[in-house]
C-alpha atoms as a PDB file:
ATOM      1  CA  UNK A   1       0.863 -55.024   3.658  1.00  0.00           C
ATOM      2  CA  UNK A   2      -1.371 -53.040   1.303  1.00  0.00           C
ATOM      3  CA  UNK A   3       0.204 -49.733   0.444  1.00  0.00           C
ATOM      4  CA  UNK A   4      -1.549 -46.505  -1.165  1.00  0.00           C
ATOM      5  CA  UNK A   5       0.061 -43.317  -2.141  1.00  0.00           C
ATOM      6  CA  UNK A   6      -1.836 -39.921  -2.036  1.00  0.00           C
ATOM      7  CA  UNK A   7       1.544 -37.286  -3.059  1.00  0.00           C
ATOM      8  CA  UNK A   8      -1.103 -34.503  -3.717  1.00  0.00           C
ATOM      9  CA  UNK A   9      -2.192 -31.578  -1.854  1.00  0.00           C
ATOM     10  CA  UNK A  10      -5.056 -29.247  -2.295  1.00  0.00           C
ATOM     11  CA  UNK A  11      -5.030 -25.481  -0.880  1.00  0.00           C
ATOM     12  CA  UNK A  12      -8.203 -24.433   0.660  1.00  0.00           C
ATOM     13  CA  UNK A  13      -9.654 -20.649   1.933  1.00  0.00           C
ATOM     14  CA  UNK A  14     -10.165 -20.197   5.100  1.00  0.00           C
ATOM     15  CA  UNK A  15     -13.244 -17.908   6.104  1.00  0.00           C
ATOM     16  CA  UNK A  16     -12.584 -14.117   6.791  1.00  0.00           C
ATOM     17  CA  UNK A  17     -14.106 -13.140  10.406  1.00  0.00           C
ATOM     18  CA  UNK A  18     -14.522  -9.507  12.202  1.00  0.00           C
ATOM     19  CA  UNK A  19     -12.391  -9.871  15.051  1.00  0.00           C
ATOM     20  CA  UNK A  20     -14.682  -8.170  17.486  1.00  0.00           C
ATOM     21  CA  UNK A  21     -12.289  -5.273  18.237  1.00  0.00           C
ATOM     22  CA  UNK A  22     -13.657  -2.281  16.609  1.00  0.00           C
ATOM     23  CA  UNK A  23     -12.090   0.325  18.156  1.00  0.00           C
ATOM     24  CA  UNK A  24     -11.944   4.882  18.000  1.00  0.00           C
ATOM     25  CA  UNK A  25      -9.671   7.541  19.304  1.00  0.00           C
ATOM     26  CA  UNK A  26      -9.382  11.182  18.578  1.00  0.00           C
ATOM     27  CA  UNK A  27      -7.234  14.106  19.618  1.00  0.00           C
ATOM     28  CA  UNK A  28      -4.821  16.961  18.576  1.00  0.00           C
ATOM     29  CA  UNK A  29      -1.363  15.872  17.554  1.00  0.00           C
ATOM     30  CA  UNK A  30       0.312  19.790  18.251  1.00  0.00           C
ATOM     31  CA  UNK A  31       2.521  19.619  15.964  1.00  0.00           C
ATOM     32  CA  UNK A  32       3.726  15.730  17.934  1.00  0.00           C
ATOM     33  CA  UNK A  33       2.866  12.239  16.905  1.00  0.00           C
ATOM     34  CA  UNK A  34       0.061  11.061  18.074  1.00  0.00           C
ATOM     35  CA  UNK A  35      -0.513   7.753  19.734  1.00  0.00           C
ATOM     36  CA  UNK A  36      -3.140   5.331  21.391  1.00  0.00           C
ATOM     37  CA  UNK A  37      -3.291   2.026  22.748  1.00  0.00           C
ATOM     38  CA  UNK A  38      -5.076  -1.071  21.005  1.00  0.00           C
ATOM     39  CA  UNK A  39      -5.043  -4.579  21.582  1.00  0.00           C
ATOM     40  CA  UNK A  40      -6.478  -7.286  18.371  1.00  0.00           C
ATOM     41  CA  UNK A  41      -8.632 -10.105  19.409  1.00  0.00           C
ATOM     42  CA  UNK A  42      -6.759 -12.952  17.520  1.00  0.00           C
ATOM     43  CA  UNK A  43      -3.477 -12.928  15.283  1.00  0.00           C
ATOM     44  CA  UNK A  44      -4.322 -16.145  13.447  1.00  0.00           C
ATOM     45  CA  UNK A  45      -3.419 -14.958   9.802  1.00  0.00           C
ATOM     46  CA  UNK A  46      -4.959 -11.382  10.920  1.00  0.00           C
ATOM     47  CA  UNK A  47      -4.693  -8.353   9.245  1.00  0.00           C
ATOM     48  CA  UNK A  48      -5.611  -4.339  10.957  1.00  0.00           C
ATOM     49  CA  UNK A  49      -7.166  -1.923   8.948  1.00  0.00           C
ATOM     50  CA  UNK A  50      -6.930   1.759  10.417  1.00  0.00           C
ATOM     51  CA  UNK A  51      -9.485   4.851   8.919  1.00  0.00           C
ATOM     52  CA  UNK A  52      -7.155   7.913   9.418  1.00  0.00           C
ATOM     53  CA  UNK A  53      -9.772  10.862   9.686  1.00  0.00           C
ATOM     54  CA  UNK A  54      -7.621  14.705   9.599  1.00  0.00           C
ATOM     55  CA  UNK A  55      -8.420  18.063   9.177  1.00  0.00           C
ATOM     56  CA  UNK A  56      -6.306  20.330   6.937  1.00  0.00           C
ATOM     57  CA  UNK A  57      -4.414  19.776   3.776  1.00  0.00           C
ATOM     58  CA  UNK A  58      -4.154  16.339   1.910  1.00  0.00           C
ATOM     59  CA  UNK A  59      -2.106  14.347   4.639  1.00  0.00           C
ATOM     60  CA  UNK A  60       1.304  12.864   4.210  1.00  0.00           C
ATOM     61  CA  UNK A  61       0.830  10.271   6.972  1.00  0.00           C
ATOM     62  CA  UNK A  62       3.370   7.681   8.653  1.00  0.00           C
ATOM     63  CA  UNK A  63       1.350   5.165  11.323  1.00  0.00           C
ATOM     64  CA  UNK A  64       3.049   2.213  12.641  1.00  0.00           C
ATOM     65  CA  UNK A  65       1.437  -0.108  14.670  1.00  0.00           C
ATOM     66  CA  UNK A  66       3.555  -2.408  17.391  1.00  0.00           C
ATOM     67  CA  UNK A  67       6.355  -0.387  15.359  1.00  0.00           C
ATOM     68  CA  UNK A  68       5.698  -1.352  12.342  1.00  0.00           C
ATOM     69  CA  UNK A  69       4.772   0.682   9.456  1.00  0.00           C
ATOM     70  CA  UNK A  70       1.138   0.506   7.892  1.00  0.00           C
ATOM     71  CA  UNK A  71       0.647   0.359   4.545  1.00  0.00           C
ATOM     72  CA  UNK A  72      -1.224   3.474   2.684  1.00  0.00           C
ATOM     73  CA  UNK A  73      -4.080   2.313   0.738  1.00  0.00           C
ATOM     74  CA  UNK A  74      -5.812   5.577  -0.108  1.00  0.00           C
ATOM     75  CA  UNK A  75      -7.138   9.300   0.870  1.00  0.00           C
ATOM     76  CA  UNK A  76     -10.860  10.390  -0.291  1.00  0.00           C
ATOM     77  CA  UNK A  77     -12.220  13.801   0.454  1.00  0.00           C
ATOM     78  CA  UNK A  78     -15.259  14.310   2.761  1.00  0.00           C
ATOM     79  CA  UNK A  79     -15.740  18.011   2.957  1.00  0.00           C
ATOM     80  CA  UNK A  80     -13.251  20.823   1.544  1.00  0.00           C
ATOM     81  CA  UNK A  81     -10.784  20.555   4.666  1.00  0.00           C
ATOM     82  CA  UNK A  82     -11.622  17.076   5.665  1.00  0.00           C
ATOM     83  CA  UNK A  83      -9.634  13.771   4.142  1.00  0.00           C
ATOM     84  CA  UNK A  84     -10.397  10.328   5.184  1.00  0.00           C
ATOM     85  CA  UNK A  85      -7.353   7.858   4.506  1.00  0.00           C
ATOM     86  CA  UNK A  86      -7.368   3.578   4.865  1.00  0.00           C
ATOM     87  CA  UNK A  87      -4.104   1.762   5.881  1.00  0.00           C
ATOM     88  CA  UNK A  88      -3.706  -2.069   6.919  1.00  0.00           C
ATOM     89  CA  UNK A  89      -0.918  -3.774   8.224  1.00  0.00           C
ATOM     90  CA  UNK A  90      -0.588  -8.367   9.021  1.00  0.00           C
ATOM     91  CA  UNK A  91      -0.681  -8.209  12.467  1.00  0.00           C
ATOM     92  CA  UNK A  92       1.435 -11.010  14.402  1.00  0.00           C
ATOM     93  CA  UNK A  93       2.097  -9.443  17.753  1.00  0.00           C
ATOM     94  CA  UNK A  94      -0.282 -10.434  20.671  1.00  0.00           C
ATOM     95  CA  UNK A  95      -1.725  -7.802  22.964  1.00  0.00           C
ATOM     96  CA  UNK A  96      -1.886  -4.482  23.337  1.00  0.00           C
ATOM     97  CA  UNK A  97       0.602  -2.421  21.070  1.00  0.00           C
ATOM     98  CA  UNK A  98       0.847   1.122  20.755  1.00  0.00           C
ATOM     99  CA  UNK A  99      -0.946   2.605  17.062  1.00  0.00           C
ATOM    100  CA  UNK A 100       1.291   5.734  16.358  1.00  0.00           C
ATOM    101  CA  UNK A 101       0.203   8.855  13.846  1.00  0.00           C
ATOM    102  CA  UNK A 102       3.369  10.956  12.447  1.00  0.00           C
ATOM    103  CA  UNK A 103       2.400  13.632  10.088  1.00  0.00           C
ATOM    104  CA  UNK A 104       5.616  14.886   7.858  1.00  0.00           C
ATOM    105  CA  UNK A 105       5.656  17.604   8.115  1.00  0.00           C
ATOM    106  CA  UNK A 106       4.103  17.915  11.742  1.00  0.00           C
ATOM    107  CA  UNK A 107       0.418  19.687  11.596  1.00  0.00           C
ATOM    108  CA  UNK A 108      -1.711  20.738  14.782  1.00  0.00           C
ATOM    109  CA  UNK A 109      -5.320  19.830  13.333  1.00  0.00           C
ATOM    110  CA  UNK A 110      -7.436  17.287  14.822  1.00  0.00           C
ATOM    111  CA  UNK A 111      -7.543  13.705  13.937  1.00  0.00           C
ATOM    112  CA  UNK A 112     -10.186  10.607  14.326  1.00  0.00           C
ATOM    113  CA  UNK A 113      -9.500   6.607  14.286  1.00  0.00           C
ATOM    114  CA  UNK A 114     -11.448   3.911  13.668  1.00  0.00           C
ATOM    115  CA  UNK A 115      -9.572   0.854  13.436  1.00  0.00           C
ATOM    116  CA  UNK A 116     -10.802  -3.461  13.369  1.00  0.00           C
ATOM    117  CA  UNK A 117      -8.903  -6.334  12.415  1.00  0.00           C
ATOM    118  CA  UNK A 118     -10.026  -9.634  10.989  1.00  0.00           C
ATOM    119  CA  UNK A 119      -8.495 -13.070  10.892  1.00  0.00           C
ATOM    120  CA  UNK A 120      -8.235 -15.681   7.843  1.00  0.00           C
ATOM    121  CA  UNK A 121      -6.821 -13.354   5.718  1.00  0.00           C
ATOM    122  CA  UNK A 122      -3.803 -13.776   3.588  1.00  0.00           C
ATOM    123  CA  UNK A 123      -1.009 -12.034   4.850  1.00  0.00           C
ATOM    124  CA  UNK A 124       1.382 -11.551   1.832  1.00  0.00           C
ATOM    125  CA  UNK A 125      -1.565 -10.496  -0.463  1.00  0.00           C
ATOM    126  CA  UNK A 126      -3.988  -8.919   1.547  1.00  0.00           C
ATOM    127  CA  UNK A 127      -5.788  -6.960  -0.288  1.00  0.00           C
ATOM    128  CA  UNK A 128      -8.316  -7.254  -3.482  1.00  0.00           C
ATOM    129  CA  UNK A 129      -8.588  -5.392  -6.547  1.00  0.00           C
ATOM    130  CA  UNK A 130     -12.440  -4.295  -5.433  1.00  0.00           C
ATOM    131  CA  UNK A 131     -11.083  -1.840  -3.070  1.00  0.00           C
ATOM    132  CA  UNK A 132     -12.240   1.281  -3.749  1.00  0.00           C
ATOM    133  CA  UNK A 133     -14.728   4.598  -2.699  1.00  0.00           C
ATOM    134  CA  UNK A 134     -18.131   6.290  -3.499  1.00  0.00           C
ATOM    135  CA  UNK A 135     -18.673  10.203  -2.675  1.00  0.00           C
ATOM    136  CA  UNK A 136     -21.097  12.580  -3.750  1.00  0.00           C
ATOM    137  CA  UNK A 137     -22.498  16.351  -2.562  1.00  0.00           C
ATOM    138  CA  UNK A 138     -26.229  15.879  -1.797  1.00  0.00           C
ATOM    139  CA  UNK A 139     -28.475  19.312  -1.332  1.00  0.00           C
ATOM    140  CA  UNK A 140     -31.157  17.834   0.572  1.00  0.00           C
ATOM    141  CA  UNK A 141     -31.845  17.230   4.434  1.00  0.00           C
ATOM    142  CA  UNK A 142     -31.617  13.796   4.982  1.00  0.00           C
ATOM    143  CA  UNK A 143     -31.890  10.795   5.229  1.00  0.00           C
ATOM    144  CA  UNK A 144     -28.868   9.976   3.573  1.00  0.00           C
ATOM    145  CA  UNK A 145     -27.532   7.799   1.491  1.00  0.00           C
ATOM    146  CA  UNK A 146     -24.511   6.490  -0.733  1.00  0.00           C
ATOM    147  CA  UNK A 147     -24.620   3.327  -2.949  1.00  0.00           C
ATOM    148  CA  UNK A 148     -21.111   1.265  -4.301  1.00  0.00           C
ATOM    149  CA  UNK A 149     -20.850   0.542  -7.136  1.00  0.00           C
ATOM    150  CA  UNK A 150     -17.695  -0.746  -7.336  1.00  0.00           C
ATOM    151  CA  UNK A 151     -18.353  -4.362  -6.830  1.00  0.00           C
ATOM    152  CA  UNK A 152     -18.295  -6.518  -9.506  1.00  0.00           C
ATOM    153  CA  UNK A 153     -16.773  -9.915  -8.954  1.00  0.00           C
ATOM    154  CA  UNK A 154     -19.484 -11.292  -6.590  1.00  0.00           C
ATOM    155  CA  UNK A 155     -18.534 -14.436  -6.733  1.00  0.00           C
ATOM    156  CA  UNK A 156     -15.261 -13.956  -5.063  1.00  0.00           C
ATOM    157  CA  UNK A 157     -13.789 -15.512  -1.813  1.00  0.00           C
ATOM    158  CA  UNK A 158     -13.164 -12.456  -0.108  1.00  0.00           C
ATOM    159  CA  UNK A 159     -14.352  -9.555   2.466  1.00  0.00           C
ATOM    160  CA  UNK A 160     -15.456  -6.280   1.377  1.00  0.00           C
ATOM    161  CA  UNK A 161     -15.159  -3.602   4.531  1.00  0.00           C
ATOM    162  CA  UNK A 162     -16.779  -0.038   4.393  1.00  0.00           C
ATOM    163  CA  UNK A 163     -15.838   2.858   6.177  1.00  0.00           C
ATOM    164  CA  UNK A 164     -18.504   5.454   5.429  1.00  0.00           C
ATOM    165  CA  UNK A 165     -18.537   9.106   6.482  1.00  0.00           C
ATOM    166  CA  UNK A 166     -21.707  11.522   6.399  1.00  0.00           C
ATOM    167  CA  UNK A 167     -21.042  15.293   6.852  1.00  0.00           C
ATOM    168  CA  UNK A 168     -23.089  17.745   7.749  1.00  0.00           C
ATOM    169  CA  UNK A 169     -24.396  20.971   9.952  1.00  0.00           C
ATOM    170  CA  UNK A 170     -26.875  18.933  11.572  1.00  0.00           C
ATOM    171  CA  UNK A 171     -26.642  18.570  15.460  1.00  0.00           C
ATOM    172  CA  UNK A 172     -28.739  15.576  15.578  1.00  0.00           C
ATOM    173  CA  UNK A 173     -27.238  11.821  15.592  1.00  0.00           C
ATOM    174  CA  UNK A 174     -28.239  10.094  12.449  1.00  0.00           C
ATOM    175  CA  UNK A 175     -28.294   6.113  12.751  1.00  0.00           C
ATOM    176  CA  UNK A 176     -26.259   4.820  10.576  1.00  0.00           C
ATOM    177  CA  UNK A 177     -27.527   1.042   8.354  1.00  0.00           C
ATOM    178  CA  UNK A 178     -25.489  -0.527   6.277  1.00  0.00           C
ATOM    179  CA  UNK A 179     -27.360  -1.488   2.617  1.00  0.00           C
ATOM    180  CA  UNK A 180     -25.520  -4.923   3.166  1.00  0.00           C
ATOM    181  CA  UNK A 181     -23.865  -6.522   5.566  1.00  0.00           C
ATOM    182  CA  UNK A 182     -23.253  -6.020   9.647  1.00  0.00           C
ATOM    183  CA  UNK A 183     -23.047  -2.951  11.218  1.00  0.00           C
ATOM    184  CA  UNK A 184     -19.469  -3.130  13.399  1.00  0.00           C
ATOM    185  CA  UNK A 185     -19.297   0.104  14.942  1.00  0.00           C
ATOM    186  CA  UNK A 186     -20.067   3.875  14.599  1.00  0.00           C
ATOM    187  CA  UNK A 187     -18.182   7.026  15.956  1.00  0.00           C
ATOM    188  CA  UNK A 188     -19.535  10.957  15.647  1.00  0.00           C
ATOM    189  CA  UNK A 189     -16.980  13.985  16.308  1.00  0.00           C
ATOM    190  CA  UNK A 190     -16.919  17.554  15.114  1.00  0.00           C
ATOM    191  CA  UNK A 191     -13.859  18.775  12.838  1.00  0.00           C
ATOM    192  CA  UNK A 192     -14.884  22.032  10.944  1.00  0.00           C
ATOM    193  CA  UNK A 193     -18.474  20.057  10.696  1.00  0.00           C
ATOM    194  CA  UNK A 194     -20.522  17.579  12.383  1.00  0.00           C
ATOM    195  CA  UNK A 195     -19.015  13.864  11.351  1.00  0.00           C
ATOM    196  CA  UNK A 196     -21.055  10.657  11.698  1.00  0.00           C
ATOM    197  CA  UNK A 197     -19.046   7.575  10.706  1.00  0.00           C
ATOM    198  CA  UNK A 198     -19.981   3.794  10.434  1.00  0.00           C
ATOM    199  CA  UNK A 199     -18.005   0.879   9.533  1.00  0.00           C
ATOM    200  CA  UNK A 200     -19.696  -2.447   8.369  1.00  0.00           C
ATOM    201  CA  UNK A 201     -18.134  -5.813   6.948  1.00  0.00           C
ATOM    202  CA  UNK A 202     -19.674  -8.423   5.114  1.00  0.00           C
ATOM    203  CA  UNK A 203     -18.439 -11.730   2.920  1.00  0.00           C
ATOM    204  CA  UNK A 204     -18.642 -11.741  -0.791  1.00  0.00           C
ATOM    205  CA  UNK A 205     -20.325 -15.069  -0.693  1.00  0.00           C
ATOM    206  CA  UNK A 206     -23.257 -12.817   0.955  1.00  0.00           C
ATOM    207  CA  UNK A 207     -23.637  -9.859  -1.127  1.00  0.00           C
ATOM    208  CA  UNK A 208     -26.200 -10.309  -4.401  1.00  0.00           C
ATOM    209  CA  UNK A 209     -26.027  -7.143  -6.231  1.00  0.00           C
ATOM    210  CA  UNK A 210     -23.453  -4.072  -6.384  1.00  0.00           C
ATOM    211  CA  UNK A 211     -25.814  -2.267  -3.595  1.00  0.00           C
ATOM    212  CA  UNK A 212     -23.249  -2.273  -1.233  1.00  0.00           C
ATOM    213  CA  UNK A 213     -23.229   1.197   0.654  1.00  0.00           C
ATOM    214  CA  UNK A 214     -24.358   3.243   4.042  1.00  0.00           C
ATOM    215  CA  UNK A 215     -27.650   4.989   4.950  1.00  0.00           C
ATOM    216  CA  UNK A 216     -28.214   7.721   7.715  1.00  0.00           C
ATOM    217  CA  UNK A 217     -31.960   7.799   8.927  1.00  0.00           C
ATOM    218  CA  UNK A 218     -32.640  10.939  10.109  1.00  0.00           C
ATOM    219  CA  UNK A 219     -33.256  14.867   8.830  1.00  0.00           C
ATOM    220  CA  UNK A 220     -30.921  17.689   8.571  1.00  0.00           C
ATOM    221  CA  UNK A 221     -29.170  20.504   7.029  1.00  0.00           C
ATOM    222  CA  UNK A 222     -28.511  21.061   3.372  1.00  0.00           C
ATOM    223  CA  UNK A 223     -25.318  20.397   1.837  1.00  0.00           C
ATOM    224  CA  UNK A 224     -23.847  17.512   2.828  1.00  0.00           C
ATOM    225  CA  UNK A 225     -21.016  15.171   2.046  1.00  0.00           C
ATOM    226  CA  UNK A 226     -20.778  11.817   1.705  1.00  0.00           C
ATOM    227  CA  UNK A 227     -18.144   9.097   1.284  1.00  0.00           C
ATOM    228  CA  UNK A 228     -17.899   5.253   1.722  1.00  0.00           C
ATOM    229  CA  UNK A 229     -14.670   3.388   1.231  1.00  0.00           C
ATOM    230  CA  UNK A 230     -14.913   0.633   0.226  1.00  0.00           C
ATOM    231  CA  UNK A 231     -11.549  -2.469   1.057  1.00  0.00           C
ATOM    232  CA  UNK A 232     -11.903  -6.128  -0.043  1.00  0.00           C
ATOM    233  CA  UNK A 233     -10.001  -8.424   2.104  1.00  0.00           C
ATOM    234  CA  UNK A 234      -8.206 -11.697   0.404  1.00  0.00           C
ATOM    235  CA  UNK A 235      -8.394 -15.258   2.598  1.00  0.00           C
ATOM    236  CA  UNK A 236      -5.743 -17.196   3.441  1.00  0.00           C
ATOM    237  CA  UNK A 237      -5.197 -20.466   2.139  1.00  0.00           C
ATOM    238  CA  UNK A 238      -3.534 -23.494   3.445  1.00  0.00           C
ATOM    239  CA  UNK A 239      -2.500 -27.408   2.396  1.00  0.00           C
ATOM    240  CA  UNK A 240      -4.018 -29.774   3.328  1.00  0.00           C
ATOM    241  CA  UNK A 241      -4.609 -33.781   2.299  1.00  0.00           C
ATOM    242  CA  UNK A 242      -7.072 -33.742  -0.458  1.00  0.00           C
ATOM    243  CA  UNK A 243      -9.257 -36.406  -2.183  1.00  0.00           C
ATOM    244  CA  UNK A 244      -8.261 -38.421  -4.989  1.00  0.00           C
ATOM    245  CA  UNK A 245      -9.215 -35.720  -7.897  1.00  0.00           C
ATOM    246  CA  UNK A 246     -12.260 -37.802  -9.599  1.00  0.00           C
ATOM    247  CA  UNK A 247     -10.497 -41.012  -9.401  1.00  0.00           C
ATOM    248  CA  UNK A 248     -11.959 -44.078 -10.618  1.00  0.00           C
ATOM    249  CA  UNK A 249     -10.674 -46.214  -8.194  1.00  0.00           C
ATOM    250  CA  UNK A 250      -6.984 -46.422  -6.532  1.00  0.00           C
ATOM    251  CA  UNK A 251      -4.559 -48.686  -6.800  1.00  0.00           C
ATOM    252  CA  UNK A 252      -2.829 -50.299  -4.139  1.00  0.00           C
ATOM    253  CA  UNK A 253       0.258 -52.534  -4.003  1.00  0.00           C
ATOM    254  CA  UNK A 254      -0.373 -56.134  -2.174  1.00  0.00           C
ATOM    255  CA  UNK A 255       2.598 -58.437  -1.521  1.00  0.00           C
ATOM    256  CA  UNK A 256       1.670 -60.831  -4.249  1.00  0.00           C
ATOM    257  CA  UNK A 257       0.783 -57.983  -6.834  1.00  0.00           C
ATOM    258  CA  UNK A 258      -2.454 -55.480  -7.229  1.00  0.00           C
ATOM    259  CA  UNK A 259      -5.826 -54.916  -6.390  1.00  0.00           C
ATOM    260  CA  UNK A 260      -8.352 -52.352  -7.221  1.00  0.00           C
ATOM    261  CA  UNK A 261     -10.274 -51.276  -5.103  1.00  0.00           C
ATOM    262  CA  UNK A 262     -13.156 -48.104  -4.991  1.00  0.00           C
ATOM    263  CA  UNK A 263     -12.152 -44.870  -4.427  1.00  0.00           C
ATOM    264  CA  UNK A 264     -13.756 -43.197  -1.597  1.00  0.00           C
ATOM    265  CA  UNK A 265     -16.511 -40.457  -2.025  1.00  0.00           C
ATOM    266  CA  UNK A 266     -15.438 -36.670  -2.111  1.00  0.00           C
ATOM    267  CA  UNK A 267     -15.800 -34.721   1.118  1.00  0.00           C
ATOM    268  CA  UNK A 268     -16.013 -30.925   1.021  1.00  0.00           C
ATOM    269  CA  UNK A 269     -14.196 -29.243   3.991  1.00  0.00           C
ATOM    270  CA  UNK A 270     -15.305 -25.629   5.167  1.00  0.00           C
ATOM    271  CA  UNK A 271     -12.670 -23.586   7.438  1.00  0.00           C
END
C-alpha cells in the first residue's frame, strides 16, 4: 500500500464582508439607559461595531449588546458639545438582541446610533493598529470634505470602516460619497446643529493611496465641523491542509521500499 505523510498545516485569511445590517436609532435617555433592538445578519466569526453619537460633556459610556459589554475604542469631537465615540464587540448570539446605552453618571441629552457588523473577522484580535480619526473646522459653505491620512500599510489583509460626521447650520441634506470604498448607510438628526453622517467600508486589498475619507456635495453655512473615524478590521484565519511547501517531489513508502514520485502543483485557495 503506498503511504504519504502531509503533518503540516497552513493558516489562511478569510475575506472580511459588510453584513448587510446597517442599522440607526436615536432618542433621549432622561436620565435612564437607553435601549433598541437589532438583529446581525450572520455570526460566522462576526464582529459589531456601534458609533455612539451624544450631546453634552465627554461621555463615560457603558453599552452592552445581548448583555455583553462593548469594548471602547475611542471619542472624537464634532462640534463644541457634540462627541462621537466607536465600540465593537465578537458577536456569537443569533437574532435579535437588545443594544443597551448606560451613561455613568446618568445624563438627559440626546443620543444617535449607527451600528453594522461584518463577518471573517478575527475574534480575539479584532482590531488593527490603522484605526484612527481625521477632523478639521472648515469656514466655507460646502461641499465638504475630509481626507485620512492615517493609512499606511496598504498592503494589509484587513478592513478599514469610516464613520464620518459633517456639522453644520445648513437645513439642506448634503449627499454624502465616500473618496474610497462603498457607501453602507447614512443617517441626518439635529443635536445643538444639523448632523449628516455616513458610514462606508472597504478592503485594504482595494484602497491605492492614503485618500481614504468622506465628501458632502452640496452648499451651506459657514463654520462647519468635520470628522471621519476611521477602524481597521483584522480577518480571521483558519487551518487547513496545505501543499507540500516547494517540494521537489514526495516520498512515499511502498511495501518493498521507496519511490519518488512528482509533487503536485501549488493551488492557491481564496475564502
Amino acid at each position: 500500500m503506498l503511504a504519504c505523510l502531509l503533518s503540516r498545516t497552513l493558516a489562511l485569511q478569510a475575506a472580511i464582508a459588510y453584513n448587510g445590517d446597517f442599522f440607526t436609532s436615536s432618542g433621549n435617555p432622561s436620565g435612564s439607559p437607553y435601549s433598541t433592538n437589532f438583529a446581525v445578519g450572520s455570526v460566522n466569526n462576526t464582529v459589531l461595531l456601534v458609533a455612539l453619537i451624544t450631546d453634552g460633556t465627554t461621555p463615560s459610556v457603558v453599552i452592552t449588546y445581548g448583555g455583553k459589554p462593548m469594548t471602547f475604542l475611542r471619542t472624537d469631537q464634532i462640534a463644541s458639545q457634540n462627541f462621537q465615540s466607536i465600540f465593537y464587540v465578537p458577536v456569537t448570539l443569533t437574532g435579535s438582541q437588545t443594544l443597551t446605552v448606560n451613561f455613568v453618571p446618568a445624563q438627559n441629552n440626546a443620543i444617535v446610533i449607527m451600528a453594522a457588523s461584518y463577518t471573517g473577522v478575527d475574534q480575539s484580535n479584532p482590531i488593527g493598529a490603522q484605526s484612527g480619526a481625521t477632523n478639521s473646522y472648515v469656514a466655507t459653505a460646502g461641499p465638504w470634505s475630509v481626507t485620512n491620512t492615517a493609512v499606511s500599510n496598504l498592503s494589509a489583509a484587513g478592513m478599514l470602516v469610516q464613520v464620518a460626521n459633517l456639522k453644520t447650520g445648513s437645513t439642506l441634506a448634503p449627499t454624502f460619497t465616500p473618496s474610497s470604498g462603498t457607501s453602507r448607510g447614512t443617517a441626518n438628526y439635529n443635536i445643538n446643529n444639523q448632523h449628516y453622517m455616513g458610514w462606508s467600508d472597504l478592503l485594504l486589498s482595494s484602497l491605492t493611496s492614503t485618500n481614504l475619507g468622506a465628501h458632502w456635495s452640496d452648499a451651506g453655512t459657514p463654520t462647519t465641523r468635520l470628522v471621519a473615524q476611521v477602524v481597521e478590521l483584522l480577518p480571521a484565519t483558519g487551518a487547513f491542509p496545505p501543499p507540500h511547501p516547494s517540494p521537489k517531489s514526495w516520498i512515499c513508502k511502498w511495501p518493498s521500499g521507496r519511490a519518488r514520485i512528482p509533487a503536485p502543483r501549488l493551488t492557491t485557495i481564496s475564502l
